[in-house]
C-alpha atoms as a PDB file:
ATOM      1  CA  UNK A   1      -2.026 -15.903  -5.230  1.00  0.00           C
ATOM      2  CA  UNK A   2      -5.528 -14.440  -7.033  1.00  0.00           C
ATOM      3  CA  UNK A   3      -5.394 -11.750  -9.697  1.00  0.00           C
ATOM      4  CA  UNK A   4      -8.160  -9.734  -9.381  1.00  0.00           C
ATOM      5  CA  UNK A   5      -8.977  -7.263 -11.930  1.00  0.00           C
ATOM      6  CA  UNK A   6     -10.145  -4.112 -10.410  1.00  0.00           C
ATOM      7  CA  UNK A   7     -10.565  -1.868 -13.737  1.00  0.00           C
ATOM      8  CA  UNK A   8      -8.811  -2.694 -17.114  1.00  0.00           C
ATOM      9  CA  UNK A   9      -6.031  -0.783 -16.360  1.00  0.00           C
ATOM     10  CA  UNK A  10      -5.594  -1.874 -13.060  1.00  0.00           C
ATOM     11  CA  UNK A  11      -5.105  -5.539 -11.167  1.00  0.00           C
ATOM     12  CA  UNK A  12      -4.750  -6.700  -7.469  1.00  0.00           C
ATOM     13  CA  UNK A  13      -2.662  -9.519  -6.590  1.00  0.00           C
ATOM     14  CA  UNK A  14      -4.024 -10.791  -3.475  1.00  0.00           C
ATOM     15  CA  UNK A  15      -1.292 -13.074  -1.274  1.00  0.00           C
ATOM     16  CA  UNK A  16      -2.310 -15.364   1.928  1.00  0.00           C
ATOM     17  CA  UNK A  17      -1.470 -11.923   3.664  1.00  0.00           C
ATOM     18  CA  UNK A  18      -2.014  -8.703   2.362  1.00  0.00           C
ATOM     19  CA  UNK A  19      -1.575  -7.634  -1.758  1.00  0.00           C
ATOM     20  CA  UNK A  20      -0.551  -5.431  -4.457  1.00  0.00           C
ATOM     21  CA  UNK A  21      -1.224  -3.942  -7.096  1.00  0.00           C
ATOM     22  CA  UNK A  22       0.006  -3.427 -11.055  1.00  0.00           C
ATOM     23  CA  UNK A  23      -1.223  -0.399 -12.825  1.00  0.00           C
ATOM     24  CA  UNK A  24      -0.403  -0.103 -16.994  1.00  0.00           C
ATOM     25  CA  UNK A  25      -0.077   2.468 -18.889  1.00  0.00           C
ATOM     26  CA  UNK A  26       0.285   1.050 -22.082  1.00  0.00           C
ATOM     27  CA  UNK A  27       3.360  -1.387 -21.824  1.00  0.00           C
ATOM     28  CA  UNK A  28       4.620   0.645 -18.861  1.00  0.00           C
ATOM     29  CA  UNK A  29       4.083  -1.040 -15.704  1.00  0.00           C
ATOM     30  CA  UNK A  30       3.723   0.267 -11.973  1.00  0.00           C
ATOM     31  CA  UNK A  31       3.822  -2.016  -9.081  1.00  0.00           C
ATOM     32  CA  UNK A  32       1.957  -0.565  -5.757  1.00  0.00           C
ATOM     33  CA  UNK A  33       3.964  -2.572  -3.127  1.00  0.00           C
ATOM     34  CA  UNK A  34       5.479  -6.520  -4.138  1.00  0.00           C
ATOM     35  CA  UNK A  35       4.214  -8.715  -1.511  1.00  0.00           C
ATOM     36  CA  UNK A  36       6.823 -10.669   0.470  1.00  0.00           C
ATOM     37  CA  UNK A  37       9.650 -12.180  -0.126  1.00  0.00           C
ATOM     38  CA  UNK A  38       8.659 -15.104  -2.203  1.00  0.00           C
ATOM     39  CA  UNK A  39       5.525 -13.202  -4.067  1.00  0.00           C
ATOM     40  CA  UNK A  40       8.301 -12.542  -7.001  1.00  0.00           C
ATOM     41  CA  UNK A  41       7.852 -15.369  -9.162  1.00  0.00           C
ATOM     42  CA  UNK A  42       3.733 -15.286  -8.882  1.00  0.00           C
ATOM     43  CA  UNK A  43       3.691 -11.330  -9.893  1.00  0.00           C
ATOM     44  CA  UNK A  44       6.013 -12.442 -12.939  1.00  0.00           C
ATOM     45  CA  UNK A  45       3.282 -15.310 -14.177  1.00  0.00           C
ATOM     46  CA  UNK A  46       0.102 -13.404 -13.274  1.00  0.00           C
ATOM     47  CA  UNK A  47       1.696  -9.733 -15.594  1.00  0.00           C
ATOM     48  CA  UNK A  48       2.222 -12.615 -18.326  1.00  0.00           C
ATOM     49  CA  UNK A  49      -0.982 -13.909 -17.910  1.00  0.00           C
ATOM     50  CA  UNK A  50      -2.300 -10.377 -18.621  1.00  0.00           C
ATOM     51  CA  UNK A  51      -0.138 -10.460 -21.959  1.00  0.00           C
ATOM     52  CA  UNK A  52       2.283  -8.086 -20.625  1.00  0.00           C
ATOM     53  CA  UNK A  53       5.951  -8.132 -20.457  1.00  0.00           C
ATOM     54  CA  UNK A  54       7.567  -8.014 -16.672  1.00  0.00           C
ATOM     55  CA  UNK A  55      10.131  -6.353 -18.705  1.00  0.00           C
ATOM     56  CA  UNK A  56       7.976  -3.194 -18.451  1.00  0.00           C
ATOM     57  CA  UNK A  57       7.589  -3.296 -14.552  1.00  0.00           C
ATOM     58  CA  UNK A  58       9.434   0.366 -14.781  1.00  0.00           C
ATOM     59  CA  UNK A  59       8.723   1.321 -11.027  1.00  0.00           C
ATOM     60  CA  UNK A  60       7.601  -0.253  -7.775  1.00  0.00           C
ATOM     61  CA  UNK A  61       6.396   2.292  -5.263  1.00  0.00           C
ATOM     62  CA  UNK A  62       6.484   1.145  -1.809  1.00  0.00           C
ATOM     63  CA  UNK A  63       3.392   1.943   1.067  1.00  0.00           C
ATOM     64  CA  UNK A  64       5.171   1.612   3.963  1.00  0.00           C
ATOM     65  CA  UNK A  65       8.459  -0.650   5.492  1.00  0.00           C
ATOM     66  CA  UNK A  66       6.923  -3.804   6.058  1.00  0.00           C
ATOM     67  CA  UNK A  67       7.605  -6.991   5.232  1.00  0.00           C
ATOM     68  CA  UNK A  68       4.264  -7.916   3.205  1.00  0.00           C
ATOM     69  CA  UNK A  69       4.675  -4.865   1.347  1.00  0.00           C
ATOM     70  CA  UNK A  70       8.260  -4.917   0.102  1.00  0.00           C
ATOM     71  CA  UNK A  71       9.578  -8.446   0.337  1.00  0.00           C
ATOM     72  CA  UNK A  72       9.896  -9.135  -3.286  1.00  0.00           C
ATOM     73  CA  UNK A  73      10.655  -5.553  -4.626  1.00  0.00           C
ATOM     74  CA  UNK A  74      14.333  -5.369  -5.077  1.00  0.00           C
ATOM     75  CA  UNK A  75      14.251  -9.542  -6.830  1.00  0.00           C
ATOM     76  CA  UNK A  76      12.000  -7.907  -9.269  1.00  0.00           C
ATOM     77  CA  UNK A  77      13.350  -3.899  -9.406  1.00  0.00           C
ATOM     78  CA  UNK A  78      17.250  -5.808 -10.004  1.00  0.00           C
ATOM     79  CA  UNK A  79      15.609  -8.327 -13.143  1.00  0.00           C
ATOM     80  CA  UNK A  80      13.688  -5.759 -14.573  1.00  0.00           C
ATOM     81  CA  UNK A  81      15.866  -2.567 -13.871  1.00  0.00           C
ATOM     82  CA  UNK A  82      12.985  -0.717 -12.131  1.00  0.00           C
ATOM     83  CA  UNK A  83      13.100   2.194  -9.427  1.00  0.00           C
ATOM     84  CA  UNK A  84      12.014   1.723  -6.094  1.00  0.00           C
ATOM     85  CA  UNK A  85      10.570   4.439  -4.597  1.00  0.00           C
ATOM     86  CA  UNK A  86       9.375   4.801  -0.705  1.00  0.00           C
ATOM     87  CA  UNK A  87       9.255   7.812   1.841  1.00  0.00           C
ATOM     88  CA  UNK A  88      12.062   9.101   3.449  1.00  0.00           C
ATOM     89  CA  UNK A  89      10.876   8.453   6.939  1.00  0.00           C
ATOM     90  CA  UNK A  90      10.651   4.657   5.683  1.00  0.00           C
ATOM     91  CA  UNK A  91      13.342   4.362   3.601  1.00  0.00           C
ATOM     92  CA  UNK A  92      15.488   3.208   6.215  1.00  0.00           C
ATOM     93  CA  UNK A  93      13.888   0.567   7.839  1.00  0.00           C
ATOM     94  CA  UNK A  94      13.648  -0.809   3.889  1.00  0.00           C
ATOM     95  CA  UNK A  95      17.186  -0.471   3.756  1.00  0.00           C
ATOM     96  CA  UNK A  96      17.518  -2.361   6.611  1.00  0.00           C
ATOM     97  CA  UNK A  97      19.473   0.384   8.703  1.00  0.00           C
ATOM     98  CA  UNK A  98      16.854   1.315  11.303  1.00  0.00           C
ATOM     99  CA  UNK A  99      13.925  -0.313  12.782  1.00  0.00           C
ATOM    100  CA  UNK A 100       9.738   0.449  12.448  1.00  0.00           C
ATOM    101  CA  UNK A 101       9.006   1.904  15.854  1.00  0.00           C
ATOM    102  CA  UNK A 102       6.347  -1.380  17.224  1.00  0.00           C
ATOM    103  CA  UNK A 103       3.192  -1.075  16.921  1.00  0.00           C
ATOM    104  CA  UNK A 104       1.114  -0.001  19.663  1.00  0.00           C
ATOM    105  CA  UNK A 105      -1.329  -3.206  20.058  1.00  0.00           C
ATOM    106  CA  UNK A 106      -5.354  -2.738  20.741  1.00  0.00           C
ATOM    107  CA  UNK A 107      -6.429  -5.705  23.160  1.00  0.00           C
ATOM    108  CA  UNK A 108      -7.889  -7.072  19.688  1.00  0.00           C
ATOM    109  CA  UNK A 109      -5.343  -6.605  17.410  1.00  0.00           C
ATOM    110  CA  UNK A 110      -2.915  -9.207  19.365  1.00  0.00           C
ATOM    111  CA  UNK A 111      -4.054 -12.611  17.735  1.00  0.00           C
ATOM    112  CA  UNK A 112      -3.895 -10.665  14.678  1.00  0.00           C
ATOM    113  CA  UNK A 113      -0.209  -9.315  14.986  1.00  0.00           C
ATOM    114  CA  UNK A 114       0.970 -12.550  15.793  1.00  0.00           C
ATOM    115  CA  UNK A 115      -0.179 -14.134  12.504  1.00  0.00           C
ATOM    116  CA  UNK A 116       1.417 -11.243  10.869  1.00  0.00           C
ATOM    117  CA  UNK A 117       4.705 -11.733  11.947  1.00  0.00           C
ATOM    118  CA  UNK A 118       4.410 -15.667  10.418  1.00  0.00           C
ATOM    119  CA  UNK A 119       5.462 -13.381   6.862  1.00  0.00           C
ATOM    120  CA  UNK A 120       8.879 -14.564   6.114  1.00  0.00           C
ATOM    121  CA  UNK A 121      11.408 -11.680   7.009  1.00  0.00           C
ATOM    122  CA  UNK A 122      11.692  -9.662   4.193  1.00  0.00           C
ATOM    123  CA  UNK A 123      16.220  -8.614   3.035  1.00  0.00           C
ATOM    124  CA  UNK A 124      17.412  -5.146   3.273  1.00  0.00           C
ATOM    125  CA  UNK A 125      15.524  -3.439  -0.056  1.00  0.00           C
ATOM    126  CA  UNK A 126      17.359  -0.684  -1.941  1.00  0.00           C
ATOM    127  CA  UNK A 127      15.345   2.733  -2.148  1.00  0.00           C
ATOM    128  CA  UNK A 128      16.157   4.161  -5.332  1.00  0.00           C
ATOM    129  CA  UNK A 129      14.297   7.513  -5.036  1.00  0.00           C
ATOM    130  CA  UNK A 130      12.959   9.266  -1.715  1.00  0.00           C
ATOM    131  CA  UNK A 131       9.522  10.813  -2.181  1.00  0.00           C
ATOM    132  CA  UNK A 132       7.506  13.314  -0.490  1.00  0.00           C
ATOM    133  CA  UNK A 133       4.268  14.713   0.564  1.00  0.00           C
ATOM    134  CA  UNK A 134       2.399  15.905  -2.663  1.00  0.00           C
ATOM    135  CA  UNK A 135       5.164  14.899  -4.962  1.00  0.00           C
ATOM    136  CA  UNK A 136       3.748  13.822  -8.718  1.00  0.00           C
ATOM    137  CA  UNK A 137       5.627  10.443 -10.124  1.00  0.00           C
ATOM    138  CA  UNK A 138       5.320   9.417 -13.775  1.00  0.00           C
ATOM    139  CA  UNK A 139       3.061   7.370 -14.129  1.00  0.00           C
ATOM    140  CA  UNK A 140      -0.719   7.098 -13.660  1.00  0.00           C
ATOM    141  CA  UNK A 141      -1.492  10.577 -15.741  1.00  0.00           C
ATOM    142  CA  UNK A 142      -0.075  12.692 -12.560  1.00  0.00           C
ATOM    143  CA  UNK A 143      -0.038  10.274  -9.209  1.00  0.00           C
ATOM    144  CA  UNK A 144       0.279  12.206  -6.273  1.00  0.00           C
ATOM    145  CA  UNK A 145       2.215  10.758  -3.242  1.00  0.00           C
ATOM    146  CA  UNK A 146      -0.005  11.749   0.235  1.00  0.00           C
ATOM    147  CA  UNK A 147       1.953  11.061   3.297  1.00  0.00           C
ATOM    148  CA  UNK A 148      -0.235   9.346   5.771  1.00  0.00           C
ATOM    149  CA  UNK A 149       2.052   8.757   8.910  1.00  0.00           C
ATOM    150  CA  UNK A 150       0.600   6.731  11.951  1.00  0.00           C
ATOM    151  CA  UNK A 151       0.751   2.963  10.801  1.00  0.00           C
ATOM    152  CA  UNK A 152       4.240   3.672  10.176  1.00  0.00           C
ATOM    153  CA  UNK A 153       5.741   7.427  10.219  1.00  0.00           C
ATOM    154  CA  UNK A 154       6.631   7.089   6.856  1.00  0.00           C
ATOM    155  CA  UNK A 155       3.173   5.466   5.271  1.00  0.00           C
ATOM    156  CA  UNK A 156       2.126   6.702   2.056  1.00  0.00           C
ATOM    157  CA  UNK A 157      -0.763   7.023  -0.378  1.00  0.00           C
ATOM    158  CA  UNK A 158      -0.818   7.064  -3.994  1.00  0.00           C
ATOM    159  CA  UNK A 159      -3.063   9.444  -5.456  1.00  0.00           C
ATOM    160  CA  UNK A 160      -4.734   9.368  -9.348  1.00  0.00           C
ATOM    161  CA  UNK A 161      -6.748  12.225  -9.357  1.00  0.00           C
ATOM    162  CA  UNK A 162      -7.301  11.973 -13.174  1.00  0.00           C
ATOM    163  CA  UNK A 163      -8.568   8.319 -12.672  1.00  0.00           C
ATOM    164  CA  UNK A 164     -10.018   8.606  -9.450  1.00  0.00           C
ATOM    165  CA  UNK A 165      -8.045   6.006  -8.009  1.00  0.00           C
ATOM    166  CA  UNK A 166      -6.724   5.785  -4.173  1.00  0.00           C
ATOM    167  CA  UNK A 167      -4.001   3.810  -2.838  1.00  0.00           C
ATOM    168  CA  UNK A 168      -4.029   3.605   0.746  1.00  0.00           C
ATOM    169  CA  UNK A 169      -1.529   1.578   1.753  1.00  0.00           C
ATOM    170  CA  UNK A 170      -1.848   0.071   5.531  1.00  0.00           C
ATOM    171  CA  UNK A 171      -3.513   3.385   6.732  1.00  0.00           C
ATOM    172  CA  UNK A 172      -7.373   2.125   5.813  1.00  0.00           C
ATOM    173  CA  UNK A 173      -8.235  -1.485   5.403  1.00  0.00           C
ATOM    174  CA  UNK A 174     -11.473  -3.536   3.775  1.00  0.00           C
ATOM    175  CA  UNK A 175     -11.384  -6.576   5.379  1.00  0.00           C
ATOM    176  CA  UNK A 176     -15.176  -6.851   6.204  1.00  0.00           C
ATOM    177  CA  UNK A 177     -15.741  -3.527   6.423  1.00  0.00           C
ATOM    178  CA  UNK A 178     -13.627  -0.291   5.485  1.00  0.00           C
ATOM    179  CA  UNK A 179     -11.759   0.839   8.819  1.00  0.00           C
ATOM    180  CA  UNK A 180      -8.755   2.122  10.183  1.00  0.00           C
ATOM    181  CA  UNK A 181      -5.658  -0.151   9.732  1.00  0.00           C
ATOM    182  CA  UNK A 182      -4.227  -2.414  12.444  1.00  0.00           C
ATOM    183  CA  UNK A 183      -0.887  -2.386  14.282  1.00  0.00           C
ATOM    184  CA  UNK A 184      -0.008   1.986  14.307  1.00  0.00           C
ATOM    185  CA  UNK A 185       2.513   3.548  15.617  1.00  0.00           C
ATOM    186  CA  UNK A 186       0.609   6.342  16.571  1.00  0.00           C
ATOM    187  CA  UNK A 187      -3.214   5.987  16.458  1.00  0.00           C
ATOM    188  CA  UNK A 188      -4.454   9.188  16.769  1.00  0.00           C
ATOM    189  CA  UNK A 189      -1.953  10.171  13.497  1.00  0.00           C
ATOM    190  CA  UNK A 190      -3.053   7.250  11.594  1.00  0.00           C
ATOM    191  CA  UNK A 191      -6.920   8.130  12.169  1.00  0.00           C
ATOM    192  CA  UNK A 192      -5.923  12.347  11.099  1.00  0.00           C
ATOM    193  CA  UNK A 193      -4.031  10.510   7.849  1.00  0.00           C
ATOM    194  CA  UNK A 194      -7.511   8.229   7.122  1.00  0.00           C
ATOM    195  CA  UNK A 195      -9.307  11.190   7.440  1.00  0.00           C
ATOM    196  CA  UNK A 196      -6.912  13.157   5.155  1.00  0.00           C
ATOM    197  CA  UNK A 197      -7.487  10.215   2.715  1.00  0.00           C
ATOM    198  CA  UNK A 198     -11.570  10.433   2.671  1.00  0.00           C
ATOM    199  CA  UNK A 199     -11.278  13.675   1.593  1.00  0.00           C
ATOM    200  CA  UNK A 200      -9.602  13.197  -1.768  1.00  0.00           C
ATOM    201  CA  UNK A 201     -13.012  12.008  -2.779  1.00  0.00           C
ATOM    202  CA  UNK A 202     -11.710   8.748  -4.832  1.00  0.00           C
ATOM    203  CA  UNK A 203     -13.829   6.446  -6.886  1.00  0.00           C
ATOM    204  CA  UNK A 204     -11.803   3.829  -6.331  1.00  0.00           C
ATOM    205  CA  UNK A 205      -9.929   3.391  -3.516  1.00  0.00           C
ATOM    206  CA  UNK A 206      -7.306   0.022  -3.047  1.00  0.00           C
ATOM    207  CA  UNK A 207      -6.204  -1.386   0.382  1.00  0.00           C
ATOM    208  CA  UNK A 208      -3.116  -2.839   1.821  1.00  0.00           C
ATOM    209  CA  UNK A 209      -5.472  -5.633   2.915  1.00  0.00           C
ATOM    210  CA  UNK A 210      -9.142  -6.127   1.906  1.00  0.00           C
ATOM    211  CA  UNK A 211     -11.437  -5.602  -1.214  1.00  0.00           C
ATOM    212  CA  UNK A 212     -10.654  -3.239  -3.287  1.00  0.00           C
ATOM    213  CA  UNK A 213     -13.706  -0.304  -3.081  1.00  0.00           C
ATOM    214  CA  UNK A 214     -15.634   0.549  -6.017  1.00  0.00           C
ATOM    215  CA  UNK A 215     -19.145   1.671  -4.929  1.00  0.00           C
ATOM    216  CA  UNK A 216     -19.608   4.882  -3.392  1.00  0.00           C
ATOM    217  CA  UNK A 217     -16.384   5.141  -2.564  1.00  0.00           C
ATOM    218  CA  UNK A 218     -15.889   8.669  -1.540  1.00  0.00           C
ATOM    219  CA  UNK A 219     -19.141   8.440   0.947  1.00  0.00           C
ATOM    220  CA  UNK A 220     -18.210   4.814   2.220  1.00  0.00           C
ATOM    221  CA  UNK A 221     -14.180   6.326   2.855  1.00  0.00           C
ATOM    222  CA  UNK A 222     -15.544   9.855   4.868  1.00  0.00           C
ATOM    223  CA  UNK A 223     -18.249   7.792   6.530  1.00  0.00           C
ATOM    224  CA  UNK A 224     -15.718   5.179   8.053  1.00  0.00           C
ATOM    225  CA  UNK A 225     -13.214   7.831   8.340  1.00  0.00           C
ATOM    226  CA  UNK A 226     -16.113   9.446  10.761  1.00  0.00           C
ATOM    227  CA  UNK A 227     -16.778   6.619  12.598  1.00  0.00           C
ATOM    228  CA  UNK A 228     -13.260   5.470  13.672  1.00  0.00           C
ATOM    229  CA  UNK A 229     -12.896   9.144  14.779  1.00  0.00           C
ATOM    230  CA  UNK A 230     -15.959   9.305  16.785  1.00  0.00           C
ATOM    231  CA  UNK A 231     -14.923   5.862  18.289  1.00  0.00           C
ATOM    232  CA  UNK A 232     -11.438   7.096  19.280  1.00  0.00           C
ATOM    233  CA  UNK A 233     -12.686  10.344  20.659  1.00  0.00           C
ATOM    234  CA  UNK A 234     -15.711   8.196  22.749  1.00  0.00           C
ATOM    235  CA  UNK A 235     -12.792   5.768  24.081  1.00  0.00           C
ATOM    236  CA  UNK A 236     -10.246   8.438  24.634  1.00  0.00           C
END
């Protein structure tokens, strides 16, 4: 695992597949998704290697029910005591009582769906606390949860409005360029969500899976958000 730093009070932990993300404020800690399900003990030495105590890992908000994104969350929520928090439409395929609806699969997207499913399965997760669109969590000086359905119905965004900082879950992705995320649900949902997502103007914006963005943000986001639209209305 790398640990990027992405601004001093934020750091990405990038895995083989996919990453996270730990924001501070002060000694209390906020995990944007865990990784999978053995990403637990390589979060624990990379917040020590920050000279921070896992002990103040407080809350670990989830993206979306997918294995990369959840696998390690209730191993570190049970040592820690933290609250895991995902969207109610989610919630249960965390829980491990219903299923994600599959994916429906571009011609391209195939090779890469079956390296995906090579993650390890991730255990049924506990969801602490069921969020909502435009509910504020306590952390982050006022995050903002945006519901962003298509790559799963209940995807979400984490908002910072103070700090200008976008999570986006699985809905956008920067690998090689910014673009809409693989393996949705429901495409034409995912692309309204990504273009929901350009227009919170962030100045920083953090994918499920790519570089974190941190030039021009707001332009590069609306531009690709544009573009993926335009591509899906020219291909029907």
């Amino acid at each position: 695992m790398d640990l990027v730093e992405v601004l001093p009070r934020l750091h990405m932990f990038r895995f083989p597949i996919g990453q996270a993300y730990l924001w501070r404020d002060g000694s209390d800690l906020t995990l944007i998704d865990a990784g999978d399900i053995n990403a637990a003990p390589a979060i624990e030495d990379a917040v020590r290697g920050l000279g921070l105590d896992p002990d103040g890992i407080s809350r670990i908000v989830i993206t979306h029910g997918h294995r990369d994104h959840y696998g390690a969350a209730q191993e570190l929520a049970d040592r820690y005591d933290a609250e895991i928090l995902a969207h109610r439409l989610d919630a249960p395929a965390i829980r491990g009582d219903e299923q994600i609806p599959d994916p429906v699969l571009l011609d391209w997207e195939r090779p890469l769906y079956e390296r995906a499913l090579t993650v390890p399965a991730a255990p049924p997760t506990r969801v602490d606390r069921e969020v909502a669109d435009g509910e504020e969590l306590d952390f982050g000086d006022g995050a903002r949860v945006v519901h962003c359905p298509g790559h799963t119905p209940g995807s979400l965004a984490v908002h910072l409005p103070y700090h200008g900082v976008l999570f986006t879950g699985d809905c956008v992705a920067g690998v090689g360029k910014v673009m809409l995320g693989v393996f949705n649900t429901d495409r034409a949902e995912a692309l309204a969500s990504f273009r929901r997502l350009a227009a919170l103007t962030p100045s920083t914006v953090c994918f499920g899976h790519g570089d974190p963005l941190t030039a021009d943000a707001a332009a590069v986001l609306r531009t690709s958000a544009d573009r993926d639209s335009g591509l899906q209305i020219e291909h029907g």
